[in-house]
PDB file of N, CA and C in Angstrom:
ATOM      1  N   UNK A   1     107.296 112.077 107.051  1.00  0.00           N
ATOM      2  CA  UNK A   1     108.698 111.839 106.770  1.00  0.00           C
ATOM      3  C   UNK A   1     109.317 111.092 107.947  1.00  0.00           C
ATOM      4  N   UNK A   2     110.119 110.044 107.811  1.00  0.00           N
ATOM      5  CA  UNK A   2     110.415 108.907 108.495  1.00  0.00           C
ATOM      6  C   UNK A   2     112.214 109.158 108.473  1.00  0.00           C
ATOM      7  N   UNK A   3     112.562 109.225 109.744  1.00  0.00           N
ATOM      8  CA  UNK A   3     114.364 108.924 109.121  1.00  0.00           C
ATOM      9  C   UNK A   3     114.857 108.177 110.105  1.00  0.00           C
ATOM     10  N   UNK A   4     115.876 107.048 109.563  1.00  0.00           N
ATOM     11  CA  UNK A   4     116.627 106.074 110.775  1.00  0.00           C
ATOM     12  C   UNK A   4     118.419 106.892 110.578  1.00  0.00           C
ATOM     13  N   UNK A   5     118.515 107.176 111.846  1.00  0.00           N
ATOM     14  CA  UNK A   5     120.182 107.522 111.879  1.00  0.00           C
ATOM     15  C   UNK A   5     120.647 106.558 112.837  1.00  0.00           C
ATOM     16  N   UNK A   6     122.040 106.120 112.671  1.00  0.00           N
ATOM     17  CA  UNK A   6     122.800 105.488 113.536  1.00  0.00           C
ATOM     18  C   UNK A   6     124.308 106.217 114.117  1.00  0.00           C
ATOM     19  N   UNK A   7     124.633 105.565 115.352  1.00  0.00           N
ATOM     20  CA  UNK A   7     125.383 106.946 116.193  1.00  0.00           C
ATOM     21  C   UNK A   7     126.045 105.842 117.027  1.00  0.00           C
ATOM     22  N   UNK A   8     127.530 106.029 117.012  1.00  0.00           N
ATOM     23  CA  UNK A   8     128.481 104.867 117.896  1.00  0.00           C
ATOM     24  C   UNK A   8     128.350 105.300 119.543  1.00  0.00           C
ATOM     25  N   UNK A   9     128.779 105.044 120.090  1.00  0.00           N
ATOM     26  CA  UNK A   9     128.474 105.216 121.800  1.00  0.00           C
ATOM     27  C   UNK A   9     130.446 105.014 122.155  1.00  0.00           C
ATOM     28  N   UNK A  10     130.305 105.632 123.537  1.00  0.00           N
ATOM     29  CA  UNK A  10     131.599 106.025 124.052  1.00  0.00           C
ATOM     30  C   UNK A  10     132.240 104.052 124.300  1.00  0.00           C
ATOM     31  N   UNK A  11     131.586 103.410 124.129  1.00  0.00           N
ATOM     32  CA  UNK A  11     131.685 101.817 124.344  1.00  0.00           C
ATOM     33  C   UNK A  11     131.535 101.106 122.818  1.00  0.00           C
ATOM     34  N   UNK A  12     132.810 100.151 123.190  1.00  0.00           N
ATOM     35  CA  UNK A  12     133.039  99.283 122.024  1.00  0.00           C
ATOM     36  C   UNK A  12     131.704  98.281 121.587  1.00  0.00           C
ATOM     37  N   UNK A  13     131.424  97.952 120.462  1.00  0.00           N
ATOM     38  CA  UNK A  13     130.252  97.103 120.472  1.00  0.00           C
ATOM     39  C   UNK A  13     129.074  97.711 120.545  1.00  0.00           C
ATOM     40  N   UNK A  14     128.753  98.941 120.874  1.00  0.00           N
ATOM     41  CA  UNK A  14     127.284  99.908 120.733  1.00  0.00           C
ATOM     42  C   UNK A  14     127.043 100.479 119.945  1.00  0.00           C
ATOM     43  N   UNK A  15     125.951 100.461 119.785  1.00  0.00           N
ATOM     44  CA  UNK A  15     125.322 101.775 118.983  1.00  0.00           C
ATOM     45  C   UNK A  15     123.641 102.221 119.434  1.00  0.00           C
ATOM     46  N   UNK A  16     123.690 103.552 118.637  1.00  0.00           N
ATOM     47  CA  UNK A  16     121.839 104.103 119.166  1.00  0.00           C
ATOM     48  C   UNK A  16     121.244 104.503 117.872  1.00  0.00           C
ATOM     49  N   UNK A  17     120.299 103.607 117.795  1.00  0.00           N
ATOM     50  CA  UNK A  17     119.577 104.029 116.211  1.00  0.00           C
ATOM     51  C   UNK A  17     118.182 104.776 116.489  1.00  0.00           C
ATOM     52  N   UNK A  18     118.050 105.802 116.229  1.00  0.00           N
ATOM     53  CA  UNK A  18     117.031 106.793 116.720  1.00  0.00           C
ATOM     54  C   UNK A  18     116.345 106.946 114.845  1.00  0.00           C
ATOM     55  N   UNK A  19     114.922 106.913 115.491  1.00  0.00           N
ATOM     56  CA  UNK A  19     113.906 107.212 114.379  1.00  0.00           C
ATOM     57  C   UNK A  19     113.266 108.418 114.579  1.00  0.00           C
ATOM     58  N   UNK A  20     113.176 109.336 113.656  1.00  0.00           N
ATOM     59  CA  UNK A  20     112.209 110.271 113.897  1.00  0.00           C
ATOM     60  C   UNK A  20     111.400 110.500 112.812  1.00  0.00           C
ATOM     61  N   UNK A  21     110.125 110.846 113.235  1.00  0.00           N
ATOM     62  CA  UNK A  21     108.996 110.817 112.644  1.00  0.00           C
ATOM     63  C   UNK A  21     108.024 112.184 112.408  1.00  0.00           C
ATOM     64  N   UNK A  22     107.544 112.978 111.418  1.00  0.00           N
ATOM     65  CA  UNK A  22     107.179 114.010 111.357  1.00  0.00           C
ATOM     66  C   UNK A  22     105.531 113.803 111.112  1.00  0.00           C
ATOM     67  N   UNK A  23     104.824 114.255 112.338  1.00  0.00           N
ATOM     68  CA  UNK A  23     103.555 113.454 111.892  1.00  0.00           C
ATOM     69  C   UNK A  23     103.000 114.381 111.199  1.00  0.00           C
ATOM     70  N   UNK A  24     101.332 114.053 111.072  1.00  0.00           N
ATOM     71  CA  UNK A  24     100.584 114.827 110.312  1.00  0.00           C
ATOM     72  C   UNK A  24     100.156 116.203 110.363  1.00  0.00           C
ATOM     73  N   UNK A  25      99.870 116.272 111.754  1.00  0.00           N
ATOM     74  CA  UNK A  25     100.107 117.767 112.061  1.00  0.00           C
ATOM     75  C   UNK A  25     101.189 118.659 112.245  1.00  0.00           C
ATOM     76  N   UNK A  26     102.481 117.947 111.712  1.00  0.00           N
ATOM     77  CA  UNK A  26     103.379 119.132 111.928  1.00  0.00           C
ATOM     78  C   UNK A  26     104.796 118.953 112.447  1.00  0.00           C
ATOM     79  N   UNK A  27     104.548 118.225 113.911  1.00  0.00           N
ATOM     80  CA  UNK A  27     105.076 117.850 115.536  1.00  0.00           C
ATOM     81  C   UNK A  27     105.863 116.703 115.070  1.00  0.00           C
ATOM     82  N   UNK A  28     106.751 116.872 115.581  1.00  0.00           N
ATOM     83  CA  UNK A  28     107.725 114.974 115.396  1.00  0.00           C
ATOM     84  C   UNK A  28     107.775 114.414 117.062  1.00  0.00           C
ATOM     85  N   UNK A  29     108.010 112.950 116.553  1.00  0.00           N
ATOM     86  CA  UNK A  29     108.669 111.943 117.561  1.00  0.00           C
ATOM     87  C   UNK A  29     109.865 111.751 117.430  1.00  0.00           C
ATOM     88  N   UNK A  30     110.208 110.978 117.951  1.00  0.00           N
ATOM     89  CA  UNK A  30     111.211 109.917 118.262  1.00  0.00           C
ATOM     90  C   UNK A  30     111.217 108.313 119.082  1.00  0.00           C
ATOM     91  N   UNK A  31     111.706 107.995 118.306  1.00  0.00           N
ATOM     92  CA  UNK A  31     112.501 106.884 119.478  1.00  0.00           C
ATOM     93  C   UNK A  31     113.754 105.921 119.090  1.00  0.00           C
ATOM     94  N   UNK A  32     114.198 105.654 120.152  1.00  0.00           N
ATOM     95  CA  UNK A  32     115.710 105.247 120.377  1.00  0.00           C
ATOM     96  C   UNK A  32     115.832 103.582 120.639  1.00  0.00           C
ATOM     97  N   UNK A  33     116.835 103.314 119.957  1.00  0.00           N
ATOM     98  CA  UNK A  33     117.225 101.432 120.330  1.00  0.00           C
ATOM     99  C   UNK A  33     118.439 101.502 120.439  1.00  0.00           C
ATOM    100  N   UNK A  34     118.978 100.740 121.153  1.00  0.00           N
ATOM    101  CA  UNK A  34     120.344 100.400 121.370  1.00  0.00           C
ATOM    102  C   UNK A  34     120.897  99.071 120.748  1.00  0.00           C
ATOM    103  N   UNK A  35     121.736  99.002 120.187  1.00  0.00           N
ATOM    104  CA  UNK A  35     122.557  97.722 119.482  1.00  0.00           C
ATOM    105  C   UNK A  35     123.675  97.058 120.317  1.00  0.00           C
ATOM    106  N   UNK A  36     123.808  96.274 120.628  1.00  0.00           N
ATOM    107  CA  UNK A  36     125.014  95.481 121.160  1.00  0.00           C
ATOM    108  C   UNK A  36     125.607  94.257 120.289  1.00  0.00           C
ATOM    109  N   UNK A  37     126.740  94.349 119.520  1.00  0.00           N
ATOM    110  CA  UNK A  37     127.217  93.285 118.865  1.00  0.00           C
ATOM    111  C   UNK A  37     127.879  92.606 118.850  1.00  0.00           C
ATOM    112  N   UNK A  38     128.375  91.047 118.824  1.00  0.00           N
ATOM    113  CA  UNK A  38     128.989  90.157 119.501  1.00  0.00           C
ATOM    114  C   UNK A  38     128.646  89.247 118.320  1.00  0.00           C
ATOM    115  N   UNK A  39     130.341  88.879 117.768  1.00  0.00           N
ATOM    116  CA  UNK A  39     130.565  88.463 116.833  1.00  0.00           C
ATOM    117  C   UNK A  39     129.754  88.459 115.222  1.00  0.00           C
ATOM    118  N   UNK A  40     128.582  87.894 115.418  1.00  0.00           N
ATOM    119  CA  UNK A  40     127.943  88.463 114.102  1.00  0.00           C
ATOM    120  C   UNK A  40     126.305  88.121 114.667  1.00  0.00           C
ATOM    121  N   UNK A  41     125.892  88.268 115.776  1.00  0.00           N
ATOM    122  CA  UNK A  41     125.134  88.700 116.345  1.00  0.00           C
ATOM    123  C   UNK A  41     124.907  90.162 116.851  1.00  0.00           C
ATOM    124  N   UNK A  42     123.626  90.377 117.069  1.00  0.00           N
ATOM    125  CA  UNK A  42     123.332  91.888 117.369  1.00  0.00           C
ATOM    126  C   UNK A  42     121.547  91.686 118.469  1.00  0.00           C
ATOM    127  N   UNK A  43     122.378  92.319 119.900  1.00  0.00           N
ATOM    128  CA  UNK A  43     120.583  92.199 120.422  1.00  0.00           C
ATOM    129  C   UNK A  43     120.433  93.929 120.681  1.00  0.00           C
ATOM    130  N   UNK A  44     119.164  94.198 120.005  1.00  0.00           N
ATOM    131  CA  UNK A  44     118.405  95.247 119.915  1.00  0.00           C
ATOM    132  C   UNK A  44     117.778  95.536 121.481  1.00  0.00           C
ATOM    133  N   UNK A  45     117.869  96.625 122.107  1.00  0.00           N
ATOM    134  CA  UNK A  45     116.707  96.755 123.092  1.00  0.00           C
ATOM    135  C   UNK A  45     116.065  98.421 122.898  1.00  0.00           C
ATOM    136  N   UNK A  46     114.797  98.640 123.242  1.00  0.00           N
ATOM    137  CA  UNK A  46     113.801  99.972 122.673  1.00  0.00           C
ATOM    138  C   UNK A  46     114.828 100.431 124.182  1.00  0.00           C
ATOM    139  N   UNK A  47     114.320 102.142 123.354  1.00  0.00           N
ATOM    140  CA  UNK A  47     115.154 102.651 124.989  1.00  0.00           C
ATOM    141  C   UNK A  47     114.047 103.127 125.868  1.00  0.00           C
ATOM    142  N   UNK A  48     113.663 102.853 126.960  1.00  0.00           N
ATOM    143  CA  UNK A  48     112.266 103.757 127.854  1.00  0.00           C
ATOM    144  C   UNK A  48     112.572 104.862 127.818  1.00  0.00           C
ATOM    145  N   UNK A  49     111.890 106.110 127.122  1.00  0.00           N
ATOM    146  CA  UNK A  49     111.936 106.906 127.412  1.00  0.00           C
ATOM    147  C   UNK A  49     111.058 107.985 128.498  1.00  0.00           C
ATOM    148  N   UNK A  50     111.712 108.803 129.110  1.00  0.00           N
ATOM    149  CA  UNK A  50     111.489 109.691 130.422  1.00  0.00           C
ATOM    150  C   UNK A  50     111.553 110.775 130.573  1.00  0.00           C
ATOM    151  N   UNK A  51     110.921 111.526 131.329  1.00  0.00           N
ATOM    152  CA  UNK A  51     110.092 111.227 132.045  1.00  0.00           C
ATOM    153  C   UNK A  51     108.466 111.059 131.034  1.00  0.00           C
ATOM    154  N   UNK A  52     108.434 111.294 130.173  1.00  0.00           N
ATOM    155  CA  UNK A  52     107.208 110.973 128.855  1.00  0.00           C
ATOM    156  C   UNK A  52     107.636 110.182 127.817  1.00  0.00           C
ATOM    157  N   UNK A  53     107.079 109.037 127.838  1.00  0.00           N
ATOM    158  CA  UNK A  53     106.775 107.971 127.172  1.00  0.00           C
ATOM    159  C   UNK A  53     106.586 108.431 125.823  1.00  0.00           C
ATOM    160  N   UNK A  54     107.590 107.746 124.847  1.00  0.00           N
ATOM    161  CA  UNK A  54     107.747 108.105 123.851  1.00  0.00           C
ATOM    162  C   UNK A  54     106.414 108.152 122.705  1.00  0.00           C
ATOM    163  N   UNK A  55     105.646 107.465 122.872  1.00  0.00           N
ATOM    164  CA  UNK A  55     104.042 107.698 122.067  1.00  0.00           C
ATOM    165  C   UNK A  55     103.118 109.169 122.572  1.00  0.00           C
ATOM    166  N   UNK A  56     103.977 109.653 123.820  1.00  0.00           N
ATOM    167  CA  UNK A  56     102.848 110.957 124.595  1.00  0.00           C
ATOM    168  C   UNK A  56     104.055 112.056 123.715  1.00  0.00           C
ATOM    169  N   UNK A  57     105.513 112.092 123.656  1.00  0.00           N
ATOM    170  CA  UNK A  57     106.059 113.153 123.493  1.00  0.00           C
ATOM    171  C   UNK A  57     106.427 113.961 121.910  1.00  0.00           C
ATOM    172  N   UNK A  58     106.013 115.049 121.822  1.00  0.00           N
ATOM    173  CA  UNK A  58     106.108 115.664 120.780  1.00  0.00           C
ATOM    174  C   UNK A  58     107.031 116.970 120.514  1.00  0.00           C
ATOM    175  N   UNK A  59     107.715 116.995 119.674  1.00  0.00           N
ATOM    176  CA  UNK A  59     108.589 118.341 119.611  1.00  0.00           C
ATOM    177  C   UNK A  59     108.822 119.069 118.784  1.00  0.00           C
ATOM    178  N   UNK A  60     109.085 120.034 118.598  1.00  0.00           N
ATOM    179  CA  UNK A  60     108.187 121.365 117.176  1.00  0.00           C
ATOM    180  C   UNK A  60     109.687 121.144 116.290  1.00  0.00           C
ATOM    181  N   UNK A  61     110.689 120.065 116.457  1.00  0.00           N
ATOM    182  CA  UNK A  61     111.721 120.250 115.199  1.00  0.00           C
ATOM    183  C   UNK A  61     112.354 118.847 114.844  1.00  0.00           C
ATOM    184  N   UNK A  62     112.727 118.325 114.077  1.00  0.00           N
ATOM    185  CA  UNK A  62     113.541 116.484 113.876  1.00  0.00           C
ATOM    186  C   UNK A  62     114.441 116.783 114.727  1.00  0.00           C
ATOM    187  N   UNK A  63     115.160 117.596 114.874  1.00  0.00           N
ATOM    188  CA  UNK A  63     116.463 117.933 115.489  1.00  0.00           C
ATOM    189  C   UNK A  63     116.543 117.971 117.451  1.00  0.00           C
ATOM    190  N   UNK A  64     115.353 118.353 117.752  1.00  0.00           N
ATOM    191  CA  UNK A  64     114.610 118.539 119.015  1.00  0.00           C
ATOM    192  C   UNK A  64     114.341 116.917 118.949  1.00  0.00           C
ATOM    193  N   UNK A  65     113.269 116.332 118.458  1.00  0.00           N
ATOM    194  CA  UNK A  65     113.145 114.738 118.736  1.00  0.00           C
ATOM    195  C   UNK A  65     114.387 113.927 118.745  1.00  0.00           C
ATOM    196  N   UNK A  66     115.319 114.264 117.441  1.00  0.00           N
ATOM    197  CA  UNK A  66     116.884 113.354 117.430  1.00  0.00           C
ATOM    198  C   UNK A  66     117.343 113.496 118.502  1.00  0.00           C
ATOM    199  N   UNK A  67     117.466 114.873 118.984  1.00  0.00           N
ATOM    200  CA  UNK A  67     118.575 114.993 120.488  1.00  0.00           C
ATOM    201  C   UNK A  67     118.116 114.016 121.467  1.00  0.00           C
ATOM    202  N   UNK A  68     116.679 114.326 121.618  1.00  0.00           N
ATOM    203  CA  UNK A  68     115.719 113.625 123.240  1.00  0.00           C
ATOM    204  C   UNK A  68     116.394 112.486 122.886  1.00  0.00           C
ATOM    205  N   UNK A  69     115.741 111.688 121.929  1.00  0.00           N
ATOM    206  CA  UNK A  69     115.859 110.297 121.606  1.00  0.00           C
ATOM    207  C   UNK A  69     117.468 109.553 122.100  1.00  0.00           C
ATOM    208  N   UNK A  70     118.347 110.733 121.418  1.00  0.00           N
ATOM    209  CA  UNK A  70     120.057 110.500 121.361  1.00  0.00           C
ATOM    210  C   UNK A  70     120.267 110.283 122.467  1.00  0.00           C
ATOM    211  N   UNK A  71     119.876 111.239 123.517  1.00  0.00           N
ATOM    212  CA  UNK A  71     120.377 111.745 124.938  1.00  0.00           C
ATOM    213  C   UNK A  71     119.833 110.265 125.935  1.00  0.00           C
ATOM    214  N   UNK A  72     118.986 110.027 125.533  1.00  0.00           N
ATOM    215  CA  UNK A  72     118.166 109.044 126.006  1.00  0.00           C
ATOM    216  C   UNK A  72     119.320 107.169 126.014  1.00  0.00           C
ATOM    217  N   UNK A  73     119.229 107.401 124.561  1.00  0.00           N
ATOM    218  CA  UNK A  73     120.004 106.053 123.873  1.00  0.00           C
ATOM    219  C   UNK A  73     121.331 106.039 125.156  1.00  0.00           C
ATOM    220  N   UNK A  74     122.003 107.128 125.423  1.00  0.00           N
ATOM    221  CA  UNK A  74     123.523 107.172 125.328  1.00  0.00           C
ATOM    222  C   UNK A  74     123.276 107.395 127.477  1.00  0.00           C
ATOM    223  N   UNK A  75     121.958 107.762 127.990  1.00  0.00           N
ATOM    224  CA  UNK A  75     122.157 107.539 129.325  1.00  0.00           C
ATOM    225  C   UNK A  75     121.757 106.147 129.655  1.00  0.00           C
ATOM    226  N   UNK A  76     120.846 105.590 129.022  1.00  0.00           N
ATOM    227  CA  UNK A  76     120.845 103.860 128.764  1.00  0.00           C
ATOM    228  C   UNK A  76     121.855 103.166 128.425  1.00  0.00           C
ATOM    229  N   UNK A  77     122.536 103.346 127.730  1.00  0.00           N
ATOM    230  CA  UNK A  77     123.759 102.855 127.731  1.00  0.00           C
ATOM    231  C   UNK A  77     124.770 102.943 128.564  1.00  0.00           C
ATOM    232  N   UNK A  78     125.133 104.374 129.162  1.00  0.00           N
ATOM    233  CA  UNK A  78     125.569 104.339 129.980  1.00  0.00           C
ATOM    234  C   UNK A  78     125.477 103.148 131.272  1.00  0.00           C
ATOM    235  N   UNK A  79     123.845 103.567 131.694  1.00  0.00           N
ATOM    236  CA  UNK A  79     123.744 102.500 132.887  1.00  0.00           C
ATOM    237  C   UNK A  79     123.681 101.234 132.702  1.00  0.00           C
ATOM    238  N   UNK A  80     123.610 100.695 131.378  1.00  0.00           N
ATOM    239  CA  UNK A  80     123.793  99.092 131.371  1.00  0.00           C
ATOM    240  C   UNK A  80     125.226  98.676 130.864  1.00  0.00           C
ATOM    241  N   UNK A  81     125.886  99.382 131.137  1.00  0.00           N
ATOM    242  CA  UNK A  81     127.202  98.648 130.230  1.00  0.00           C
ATOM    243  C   UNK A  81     128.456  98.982 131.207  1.00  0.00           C
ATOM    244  N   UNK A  82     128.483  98.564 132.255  1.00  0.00           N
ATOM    245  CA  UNK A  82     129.304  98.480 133.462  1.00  0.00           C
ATOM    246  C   UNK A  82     130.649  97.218 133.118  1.00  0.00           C
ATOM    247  N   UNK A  83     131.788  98.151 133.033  1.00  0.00           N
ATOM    248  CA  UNK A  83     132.672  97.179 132.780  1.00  0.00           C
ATOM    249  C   UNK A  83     132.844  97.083 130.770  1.00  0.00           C
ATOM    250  N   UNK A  84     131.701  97.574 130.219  1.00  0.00           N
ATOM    251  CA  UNK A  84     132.016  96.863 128.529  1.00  0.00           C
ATOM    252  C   UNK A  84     133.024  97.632 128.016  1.00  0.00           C
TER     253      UNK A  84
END
């Protein structure tokens, strides 16, 4: 089971689209992108996630992966958007 949610950020023009993924054994992922939009353009960037790399990290609920992923999106954002 696969789900894309999208989530506005404390900054005009953002957003964090987090995927989570319920694999076969059980365990879900995540991972997080950030949106920046400007006029009817949009640049996407993956978010690094930390301190475990989002292909190593696993978590026993969607809700547990959504948060990491969320928490992740929204301190990336934070540090790149100085002034937006």
């Amino acid at each position: 089971m696969v789900t894309r949610e999208t989530y506005p950020t404390a900054y005009k023009d953002w957003a964090i689209s987090v995927v989570t993924e319920q694999l076969q054994e059980g365990s879900w992922a995540a991972i997080a992108t950030v949106a920046r939009f400007s006029g009817t353009a949009q640049e996407v960037t993956p978010v690094p996630m930390t301190p475990v790399p989002i292909p190593d990290r696993r978590f026993e609920s969607r809700e547990a992966a959504r948060d990491h992923a969320l928490a992740a999106g929204r301190e990336w954002v934070d540090r790149n958007t100085v002034g937006a």
